[in-house]
PDB file of N, CA and C in Angstrom:
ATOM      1  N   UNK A   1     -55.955  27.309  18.053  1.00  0.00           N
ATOM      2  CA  UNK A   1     -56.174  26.598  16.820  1.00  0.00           C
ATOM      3  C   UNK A   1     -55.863  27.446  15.615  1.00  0.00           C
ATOM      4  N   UNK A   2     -55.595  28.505  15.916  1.00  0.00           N
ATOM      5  CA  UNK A   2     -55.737  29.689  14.738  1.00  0.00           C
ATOM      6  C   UNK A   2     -53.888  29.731  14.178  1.00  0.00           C
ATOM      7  N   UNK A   3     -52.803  29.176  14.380  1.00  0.00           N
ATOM      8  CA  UNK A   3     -51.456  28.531  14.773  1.00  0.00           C
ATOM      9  C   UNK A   3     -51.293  27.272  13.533  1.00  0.00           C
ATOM     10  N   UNK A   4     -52.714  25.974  13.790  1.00  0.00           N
ATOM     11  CA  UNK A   4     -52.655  25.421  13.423  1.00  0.00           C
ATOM     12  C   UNK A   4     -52.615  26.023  11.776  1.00  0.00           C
ATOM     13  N   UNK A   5     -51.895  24.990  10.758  1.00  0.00           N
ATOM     14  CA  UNK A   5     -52.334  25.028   9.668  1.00  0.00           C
ATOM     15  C   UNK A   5     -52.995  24.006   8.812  1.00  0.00           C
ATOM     16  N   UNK A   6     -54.162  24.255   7.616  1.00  0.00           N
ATOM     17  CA  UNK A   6     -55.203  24.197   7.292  1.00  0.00           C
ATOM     18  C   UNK A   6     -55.233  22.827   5.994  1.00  0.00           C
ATOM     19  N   UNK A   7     -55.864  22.247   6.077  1.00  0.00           N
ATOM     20  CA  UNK A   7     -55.714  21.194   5.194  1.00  0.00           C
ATOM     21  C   UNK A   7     -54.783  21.421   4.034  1.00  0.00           C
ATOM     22  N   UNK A   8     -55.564  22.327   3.613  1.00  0.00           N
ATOM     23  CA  UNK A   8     -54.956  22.316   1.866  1.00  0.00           C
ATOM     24  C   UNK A   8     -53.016  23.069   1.962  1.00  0.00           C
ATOM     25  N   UNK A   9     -52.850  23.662   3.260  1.00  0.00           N
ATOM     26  CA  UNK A   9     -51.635  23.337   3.485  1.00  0.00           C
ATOM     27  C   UNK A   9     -50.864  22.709   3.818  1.00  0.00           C
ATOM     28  N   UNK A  10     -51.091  21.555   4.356  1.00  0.00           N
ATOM     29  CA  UNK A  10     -50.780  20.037   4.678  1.00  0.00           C
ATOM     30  C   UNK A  10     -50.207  19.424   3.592  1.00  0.00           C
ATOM     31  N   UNK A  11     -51.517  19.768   2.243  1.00  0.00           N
ATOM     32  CA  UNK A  11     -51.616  18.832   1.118  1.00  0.00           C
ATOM     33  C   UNK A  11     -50.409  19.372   0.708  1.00  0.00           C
ATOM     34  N   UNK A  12     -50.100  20.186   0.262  1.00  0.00           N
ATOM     35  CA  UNK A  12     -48.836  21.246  -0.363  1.00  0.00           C
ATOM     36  C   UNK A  12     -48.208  21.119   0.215  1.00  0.00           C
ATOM     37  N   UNK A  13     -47.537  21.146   1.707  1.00  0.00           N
ATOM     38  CA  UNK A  13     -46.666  20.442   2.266  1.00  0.00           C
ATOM     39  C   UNK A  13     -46.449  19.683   1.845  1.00  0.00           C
ATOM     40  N   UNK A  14     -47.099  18.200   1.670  1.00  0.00           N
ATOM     41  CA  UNK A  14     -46.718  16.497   1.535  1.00  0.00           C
ATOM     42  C   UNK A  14     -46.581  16.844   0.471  1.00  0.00           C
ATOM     43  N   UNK A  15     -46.959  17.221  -0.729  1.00  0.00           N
ATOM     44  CA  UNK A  15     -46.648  17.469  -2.445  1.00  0.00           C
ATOM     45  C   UNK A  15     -45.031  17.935  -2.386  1.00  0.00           C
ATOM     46  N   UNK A  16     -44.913  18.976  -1.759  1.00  0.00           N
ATOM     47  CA  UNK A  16     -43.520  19.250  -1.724  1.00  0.00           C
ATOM     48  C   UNK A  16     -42.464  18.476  -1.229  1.00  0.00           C
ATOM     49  N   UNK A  17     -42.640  17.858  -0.053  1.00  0.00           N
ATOM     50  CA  UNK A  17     -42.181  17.007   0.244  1.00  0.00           C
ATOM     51  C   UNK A  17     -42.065  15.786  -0.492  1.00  0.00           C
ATOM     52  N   UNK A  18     -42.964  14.760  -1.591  1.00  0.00           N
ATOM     53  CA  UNK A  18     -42.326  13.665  -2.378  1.00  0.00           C
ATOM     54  C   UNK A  18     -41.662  14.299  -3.217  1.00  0.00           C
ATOM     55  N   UNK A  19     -42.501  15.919  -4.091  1.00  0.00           N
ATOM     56  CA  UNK A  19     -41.310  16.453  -5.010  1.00  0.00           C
ATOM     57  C   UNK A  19     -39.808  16.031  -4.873  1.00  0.00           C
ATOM     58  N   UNK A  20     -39.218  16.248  -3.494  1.00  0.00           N
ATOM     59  CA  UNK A  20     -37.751  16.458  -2.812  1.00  0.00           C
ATOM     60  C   UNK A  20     -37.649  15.005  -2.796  1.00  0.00           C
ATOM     61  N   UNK A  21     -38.121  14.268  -2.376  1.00  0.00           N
ATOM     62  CA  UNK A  21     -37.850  12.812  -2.375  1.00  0.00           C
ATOM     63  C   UNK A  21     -37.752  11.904  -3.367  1.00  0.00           C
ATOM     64  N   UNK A  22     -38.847  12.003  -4.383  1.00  0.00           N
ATOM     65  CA  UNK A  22     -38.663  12.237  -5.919  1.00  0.00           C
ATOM     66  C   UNK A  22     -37.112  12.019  -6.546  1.00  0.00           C
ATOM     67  N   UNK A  23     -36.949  13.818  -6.023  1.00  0.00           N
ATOM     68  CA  UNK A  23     -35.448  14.422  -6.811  1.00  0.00           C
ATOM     69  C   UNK A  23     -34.592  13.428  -6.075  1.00  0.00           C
ATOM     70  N   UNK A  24     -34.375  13.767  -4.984  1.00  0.00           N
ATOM     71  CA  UNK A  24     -33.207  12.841  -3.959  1.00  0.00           C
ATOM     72  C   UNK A  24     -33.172  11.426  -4.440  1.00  0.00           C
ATOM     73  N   UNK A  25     -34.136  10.847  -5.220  1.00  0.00           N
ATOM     74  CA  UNK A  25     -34.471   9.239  -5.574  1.00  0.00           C
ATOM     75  C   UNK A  25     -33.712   9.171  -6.388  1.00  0.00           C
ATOM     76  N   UNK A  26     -33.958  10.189  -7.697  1.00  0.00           N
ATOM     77  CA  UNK A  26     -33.728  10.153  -8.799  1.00  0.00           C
ATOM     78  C   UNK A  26     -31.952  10.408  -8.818  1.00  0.00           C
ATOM     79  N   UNK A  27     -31.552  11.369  -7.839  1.00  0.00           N
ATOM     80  CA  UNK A  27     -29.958  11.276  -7.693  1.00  0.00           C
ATOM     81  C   UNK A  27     -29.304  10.508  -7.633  1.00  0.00           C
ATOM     82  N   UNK A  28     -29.797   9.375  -6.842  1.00  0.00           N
ATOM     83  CA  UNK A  28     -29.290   8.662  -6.266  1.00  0.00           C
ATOM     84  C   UNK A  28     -29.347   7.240  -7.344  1.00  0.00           C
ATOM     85  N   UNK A  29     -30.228   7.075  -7.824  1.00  0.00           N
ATOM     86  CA  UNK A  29     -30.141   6.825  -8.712  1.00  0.00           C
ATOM     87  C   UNK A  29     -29.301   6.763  -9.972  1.00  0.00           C
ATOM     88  N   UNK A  30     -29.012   8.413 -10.342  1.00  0.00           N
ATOM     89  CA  UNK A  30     -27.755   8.473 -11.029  1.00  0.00           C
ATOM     90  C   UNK A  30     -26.952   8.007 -10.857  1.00  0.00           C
ATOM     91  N   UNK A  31     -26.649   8.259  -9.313  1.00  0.00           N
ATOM     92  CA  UNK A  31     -25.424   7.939  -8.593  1.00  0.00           C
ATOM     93  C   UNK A  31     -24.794   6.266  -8.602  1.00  0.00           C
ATOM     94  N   UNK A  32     -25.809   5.768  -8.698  1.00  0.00           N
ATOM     95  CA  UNK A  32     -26.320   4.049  -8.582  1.00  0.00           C
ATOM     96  C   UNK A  32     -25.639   3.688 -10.063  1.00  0.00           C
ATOM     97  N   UNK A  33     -25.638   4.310 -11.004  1.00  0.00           N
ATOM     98  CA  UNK A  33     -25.560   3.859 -12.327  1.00  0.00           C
ATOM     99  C   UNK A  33     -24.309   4.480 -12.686  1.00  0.00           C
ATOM    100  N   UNK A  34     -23.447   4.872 -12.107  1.00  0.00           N
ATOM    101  CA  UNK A  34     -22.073   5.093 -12.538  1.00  0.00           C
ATOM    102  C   UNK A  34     -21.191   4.020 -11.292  1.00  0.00           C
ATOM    103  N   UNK A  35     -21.645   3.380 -10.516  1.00  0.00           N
ATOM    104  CA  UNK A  35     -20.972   2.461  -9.500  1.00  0.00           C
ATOM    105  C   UNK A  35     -20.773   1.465 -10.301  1.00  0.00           C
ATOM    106  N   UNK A  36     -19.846   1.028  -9.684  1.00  0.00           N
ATOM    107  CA  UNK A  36     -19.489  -0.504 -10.116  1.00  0.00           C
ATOM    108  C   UNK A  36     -19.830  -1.584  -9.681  1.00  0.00           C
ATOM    109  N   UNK A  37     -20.393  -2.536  -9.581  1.00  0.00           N
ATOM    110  CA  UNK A  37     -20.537  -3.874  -9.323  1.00  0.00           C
ATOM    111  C   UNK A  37     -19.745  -4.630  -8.658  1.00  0.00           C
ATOM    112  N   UNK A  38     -19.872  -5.390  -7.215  1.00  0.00           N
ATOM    113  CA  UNK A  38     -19.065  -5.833  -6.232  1.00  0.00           C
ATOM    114  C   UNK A  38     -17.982  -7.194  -7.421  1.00  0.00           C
ATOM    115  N   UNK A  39     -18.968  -7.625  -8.096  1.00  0.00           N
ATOM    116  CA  UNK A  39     -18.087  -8.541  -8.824  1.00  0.00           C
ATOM    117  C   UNK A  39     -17.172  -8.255 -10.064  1.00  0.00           C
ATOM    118  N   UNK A  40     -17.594  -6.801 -10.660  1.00  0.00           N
ATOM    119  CA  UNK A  40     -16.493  -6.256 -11.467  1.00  0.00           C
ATOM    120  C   UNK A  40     -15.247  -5.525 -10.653  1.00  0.00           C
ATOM    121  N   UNK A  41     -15.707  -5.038  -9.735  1.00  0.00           N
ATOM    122  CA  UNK A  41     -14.531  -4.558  -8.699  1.00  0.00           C
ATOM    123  C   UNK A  41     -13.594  -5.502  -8.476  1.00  0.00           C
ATOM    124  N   UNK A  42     -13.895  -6.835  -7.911  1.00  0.00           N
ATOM    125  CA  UNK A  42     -13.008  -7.902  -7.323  1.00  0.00           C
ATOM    126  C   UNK A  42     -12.710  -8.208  -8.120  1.00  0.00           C
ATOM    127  N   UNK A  43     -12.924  -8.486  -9.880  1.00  0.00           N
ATOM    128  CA  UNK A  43     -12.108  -9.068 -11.031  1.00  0.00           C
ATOM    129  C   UNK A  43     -11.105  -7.720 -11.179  1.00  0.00           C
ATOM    130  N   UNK A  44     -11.511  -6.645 -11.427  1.00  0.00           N
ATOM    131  CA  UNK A  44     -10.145  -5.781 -11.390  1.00  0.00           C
ATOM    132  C   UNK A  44      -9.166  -5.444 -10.447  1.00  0.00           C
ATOM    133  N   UNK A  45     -10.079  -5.616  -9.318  1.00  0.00           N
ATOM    134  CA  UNK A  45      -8.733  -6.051  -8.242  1.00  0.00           C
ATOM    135  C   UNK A  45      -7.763  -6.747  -8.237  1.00  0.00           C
ATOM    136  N   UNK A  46      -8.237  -8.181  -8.328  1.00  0.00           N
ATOM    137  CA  UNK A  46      -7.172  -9.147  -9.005  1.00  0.00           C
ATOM    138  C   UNK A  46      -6.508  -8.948 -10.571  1.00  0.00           C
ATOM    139  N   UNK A  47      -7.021  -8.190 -11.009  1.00  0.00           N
ATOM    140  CA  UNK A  47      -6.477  -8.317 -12.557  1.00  0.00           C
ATOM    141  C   UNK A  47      -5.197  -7.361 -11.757  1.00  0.00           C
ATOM    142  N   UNK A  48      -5.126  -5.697 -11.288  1.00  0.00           N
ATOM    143  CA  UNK A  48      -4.375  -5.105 -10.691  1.00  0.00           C
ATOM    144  C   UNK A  48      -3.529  -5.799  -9.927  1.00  0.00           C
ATOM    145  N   UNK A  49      -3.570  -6.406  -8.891  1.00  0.00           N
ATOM    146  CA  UNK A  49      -3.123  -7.188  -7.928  1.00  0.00           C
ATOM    147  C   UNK A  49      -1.933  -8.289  -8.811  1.00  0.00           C
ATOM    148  N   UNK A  50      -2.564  -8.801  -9.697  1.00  0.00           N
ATOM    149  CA  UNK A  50      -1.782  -9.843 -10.833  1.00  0.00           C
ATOM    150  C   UNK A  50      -0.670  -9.304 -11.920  1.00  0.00           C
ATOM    151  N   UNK A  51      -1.158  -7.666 -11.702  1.00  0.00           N
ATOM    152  CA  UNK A  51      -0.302  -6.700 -13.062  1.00  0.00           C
ATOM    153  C   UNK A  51       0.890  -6.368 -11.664  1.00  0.00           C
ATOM    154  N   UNK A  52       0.387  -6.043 -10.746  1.00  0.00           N
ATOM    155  CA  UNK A  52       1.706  -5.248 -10.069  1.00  0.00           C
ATOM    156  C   UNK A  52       2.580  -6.542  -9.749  1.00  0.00           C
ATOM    157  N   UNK A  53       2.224  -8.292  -9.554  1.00  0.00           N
ATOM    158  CA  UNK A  53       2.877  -9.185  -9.059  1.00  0.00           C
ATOM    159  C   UNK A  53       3.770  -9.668  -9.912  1.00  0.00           C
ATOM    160  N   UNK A  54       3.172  -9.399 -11.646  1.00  0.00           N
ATOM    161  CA  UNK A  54       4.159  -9.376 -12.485  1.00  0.00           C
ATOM    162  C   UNK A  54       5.181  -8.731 -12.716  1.00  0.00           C
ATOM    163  N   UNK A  55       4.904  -6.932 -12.669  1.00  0.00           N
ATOM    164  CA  UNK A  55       5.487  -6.051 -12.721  1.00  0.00           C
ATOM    165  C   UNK A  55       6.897  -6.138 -11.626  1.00  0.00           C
ATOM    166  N   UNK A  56       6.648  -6.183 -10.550  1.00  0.00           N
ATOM    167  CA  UNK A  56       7.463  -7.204  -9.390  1.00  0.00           C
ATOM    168  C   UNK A  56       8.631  -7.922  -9.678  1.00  0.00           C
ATOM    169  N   UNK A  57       7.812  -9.169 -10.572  1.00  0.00           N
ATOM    170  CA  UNK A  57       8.846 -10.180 -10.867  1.00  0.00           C
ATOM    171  C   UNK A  57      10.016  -9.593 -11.662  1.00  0.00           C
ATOM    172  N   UNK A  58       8.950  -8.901 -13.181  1.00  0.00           N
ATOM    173  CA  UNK A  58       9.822  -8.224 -13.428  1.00  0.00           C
ATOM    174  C   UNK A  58      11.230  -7.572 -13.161  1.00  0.00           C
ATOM    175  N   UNK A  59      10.720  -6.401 -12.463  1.00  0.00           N
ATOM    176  CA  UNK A  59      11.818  -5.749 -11.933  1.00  0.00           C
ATOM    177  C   UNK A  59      12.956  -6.626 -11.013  1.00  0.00           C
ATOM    178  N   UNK A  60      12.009  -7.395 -10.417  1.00  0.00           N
ATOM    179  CA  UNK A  60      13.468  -8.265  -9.713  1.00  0.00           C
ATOM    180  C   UNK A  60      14.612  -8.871 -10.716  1.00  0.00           C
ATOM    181  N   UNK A  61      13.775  -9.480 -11.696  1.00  0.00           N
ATOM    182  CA  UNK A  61      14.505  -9.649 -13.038  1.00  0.00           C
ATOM    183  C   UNK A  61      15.577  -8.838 -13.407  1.00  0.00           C
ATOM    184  N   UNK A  62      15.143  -7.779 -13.767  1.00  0.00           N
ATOM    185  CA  UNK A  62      16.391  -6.767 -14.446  1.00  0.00           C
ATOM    186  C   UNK A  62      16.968  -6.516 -13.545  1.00  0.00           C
ATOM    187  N   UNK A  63      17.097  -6.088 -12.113  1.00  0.00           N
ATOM    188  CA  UNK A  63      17.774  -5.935 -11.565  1.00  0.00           C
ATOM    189  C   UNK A  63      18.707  -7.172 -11.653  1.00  0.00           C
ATOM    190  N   UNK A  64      18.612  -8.598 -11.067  1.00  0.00           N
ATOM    191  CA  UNK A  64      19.369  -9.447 -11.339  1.00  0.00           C
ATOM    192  C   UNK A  64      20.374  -9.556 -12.797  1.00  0.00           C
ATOM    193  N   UNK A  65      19.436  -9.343 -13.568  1.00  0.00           N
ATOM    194  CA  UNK A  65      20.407  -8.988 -15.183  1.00  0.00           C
ATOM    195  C   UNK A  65      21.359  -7.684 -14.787  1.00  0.00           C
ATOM    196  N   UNK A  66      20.908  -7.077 -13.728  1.00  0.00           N
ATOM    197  CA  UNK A  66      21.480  -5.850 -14.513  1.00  0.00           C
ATOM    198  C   UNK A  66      23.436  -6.111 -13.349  1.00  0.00           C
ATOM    199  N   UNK A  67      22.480  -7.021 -11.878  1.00  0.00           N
ATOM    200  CA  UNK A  67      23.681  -7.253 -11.487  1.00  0.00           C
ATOM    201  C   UNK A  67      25.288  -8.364 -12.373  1.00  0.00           C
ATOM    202  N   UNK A  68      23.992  -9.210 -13.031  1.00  0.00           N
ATOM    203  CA  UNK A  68      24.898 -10.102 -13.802  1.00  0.00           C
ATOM    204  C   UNK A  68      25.766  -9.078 -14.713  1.00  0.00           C
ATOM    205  N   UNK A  69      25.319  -8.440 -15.740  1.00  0.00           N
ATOM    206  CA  UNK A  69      26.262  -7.753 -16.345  1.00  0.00           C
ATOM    207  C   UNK A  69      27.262  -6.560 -15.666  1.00  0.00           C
ATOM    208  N   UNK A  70      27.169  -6.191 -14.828  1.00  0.00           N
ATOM    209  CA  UNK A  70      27.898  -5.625 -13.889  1.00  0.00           C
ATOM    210  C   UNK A  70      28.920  -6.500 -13.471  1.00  0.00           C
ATOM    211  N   UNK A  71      29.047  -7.582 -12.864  1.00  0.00           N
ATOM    212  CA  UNK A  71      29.723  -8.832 -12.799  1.00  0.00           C
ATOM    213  C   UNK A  71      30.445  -9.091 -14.030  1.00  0.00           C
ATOM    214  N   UNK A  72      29.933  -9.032 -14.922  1.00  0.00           N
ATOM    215  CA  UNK A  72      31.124  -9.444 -16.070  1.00  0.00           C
ATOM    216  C   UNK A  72      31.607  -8.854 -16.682  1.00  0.00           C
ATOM    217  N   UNK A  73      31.141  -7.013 -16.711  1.00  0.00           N
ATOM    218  CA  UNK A  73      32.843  -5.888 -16.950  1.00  0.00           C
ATOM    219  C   UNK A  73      33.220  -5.967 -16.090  1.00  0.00           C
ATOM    220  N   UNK A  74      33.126  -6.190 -14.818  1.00  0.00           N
ATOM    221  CA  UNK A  74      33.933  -6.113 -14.003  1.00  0.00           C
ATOM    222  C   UNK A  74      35.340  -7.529 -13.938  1.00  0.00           C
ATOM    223  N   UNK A  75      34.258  -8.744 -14.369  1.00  0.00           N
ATOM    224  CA  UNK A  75      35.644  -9.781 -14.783  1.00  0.00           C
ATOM    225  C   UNK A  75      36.390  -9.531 -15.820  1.00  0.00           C
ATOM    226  N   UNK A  76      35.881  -8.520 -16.612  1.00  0.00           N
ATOM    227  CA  UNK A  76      36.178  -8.452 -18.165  1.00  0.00           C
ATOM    228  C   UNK A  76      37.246  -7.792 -17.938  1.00  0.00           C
ATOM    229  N   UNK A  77      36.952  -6.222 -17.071  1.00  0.00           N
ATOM    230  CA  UNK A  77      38.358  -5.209 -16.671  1.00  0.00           C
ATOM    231  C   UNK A  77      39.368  -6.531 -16.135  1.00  0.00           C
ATOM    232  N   UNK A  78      38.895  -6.899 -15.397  1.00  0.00           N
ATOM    233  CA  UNK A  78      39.865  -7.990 -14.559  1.00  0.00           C
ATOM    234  C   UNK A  78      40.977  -8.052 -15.471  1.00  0.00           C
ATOM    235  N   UNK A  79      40.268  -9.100 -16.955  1.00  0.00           N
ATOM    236  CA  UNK A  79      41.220  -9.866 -17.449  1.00  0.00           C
ATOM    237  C   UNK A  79      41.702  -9.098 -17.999  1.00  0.00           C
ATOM    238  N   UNK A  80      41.174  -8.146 -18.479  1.00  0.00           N
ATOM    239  CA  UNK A  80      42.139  -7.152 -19.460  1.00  0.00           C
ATOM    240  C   UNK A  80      43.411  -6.431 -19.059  1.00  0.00           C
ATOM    241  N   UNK A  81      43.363  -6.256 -17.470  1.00  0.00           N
ATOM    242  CA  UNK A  81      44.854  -6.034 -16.925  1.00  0.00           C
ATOM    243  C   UNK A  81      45.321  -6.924 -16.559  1.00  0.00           C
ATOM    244  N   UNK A  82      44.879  -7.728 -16.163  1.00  0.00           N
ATOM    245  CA  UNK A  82      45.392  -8.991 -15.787  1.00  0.00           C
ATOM    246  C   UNK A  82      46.501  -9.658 -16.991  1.00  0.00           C
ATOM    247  N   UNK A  83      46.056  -9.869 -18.294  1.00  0.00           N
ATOM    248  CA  UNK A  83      46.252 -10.664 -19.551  1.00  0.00           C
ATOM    249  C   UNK A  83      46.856  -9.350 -20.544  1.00  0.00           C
ATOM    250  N   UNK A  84      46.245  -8.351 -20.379  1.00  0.00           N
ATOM    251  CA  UNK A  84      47.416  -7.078 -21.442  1.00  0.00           C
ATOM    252  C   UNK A  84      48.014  -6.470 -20.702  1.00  0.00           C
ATOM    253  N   UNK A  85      47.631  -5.484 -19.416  1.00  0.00           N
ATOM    254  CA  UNK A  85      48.053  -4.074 -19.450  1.00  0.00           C
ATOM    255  C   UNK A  85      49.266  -4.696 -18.762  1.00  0.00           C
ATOM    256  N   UNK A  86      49.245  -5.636 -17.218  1.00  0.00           N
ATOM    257  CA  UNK A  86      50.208  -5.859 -16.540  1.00  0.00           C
ATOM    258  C   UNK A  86      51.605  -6.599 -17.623  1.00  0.00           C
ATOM    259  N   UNK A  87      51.003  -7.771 -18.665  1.00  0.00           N
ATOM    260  CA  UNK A  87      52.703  -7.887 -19.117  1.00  0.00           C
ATOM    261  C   UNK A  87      53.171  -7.080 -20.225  1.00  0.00           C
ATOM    262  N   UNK A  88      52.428  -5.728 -20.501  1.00  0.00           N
ATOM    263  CA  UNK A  88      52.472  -4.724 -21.503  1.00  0.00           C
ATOM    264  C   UNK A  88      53.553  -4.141 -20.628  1.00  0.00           C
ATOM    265  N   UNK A  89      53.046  -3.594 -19.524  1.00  0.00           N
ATOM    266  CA  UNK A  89      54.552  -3.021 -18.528  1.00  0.00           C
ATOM    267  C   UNK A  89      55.530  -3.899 -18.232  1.00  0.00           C
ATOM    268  N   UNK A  90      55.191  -5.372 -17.971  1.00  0.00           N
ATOM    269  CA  UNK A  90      56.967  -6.217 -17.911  1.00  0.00           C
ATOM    270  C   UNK A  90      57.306  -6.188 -19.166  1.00  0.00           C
ATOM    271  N   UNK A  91      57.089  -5.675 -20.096  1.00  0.00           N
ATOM    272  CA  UNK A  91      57.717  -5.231 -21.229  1.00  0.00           C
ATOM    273  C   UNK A  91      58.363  -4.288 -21.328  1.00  0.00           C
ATOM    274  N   UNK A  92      57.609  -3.159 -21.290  1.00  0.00           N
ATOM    275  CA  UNK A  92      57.703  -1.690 -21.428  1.00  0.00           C
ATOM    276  C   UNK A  92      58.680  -1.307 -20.504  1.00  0.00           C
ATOM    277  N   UNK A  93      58.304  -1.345 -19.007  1.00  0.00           N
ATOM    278  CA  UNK A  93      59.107  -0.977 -18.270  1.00  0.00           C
ATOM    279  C   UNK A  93      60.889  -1.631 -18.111  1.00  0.00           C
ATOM    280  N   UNK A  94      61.064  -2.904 -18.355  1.00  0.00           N
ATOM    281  CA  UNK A  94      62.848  -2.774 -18.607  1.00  0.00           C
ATOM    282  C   UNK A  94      62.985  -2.458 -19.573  1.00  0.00           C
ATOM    283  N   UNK A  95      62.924  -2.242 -20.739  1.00  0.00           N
ATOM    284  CA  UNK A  95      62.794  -1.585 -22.096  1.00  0.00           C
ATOM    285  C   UNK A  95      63.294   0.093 -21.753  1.00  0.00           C
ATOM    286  N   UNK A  96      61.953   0.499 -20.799  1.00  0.00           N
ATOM    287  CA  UNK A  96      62.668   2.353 -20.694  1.00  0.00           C
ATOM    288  C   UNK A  96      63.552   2.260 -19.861  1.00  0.00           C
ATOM    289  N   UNK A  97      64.040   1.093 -18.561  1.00  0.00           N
ATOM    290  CA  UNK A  97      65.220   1.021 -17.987  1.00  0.00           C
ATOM    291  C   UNK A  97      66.414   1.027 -18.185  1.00  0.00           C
ATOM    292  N   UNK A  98      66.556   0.175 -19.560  1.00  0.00           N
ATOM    293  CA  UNK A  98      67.381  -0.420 -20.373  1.00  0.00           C
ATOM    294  C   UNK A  98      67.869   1.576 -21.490  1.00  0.00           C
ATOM    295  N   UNK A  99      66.865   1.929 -21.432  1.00  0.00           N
ATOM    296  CA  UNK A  99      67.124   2.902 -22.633  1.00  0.00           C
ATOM    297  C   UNK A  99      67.584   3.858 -21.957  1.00  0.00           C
ATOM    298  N   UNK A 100      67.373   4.065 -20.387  1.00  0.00           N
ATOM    299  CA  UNK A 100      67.800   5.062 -19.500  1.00  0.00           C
ATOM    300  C   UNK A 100      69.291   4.847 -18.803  1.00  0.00           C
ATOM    301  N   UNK A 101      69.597   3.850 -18.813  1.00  0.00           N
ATOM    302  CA  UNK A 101      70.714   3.292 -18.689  1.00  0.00           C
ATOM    303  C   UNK A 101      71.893   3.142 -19.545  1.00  0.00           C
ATOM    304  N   UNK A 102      71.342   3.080 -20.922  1.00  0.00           N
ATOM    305  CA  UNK A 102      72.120   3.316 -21.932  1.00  0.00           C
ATOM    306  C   UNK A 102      72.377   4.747 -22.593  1.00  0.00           C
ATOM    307  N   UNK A 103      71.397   5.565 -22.225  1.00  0.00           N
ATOM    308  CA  UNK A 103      71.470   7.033 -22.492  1.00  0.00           C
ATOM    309  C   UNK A 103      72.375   7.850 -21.067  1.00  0.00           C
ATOM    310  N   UNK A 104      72.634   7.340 -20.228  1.00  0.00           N
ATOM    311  CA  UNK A 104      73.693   7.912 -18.945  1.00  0.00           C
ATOM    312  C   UNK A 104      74.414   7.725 -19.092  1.00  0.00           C
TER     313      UNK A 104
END
């Protein structure tokens, strides 16, 4: 029995012990008050969820613009040899034939 310990160390034990439980309450607590709320979470989820689905569309967007204008220098070069450069040379070229022929 002499092993055992004595009331008033018991008491001081259990004192120390809510002390710690107390503190641990009170953490947790803190901890409790910087969380978020299951129903503010799921509105910013969806608000996120709704920003990236736009963001999305977006980009599919410009890309499509960006193919369209790609598409039309490219018709644009088209016409421009098509409509100048090619009858600029059925010009040009019997012209320096003509001048090479007459200079021999």
């Amino acid at each position: 029995m002499a092993d055992e310990p004595s009331l008033g160390e018991l008491g001081r034990l259990i004192e120390l012990m809510r002390g710690d439980i107390r503190d641990d309450i009170a953490g947790l607590n803190a901890r409790l008050d910087r969380v978020v709320s299951l129903d503010v979470y799921t509105v910013e989820k969806a608000s996120v969820a709704k920003d990236i689905a736009e963001l999305t569309k977006a980009v599919e967007g410009l890309q499509a613009q960006r193919e369209r204008d790609t598409d039309r220098v490219t018709q644009t070069r088209r016409w421009l040899v098509a409509s100048v450069i090619i009858p600029l040379l059925g010009i040009v070229l019997p012209l320096v034939m003509v001048m090479r022929g007459a200079g021999a």
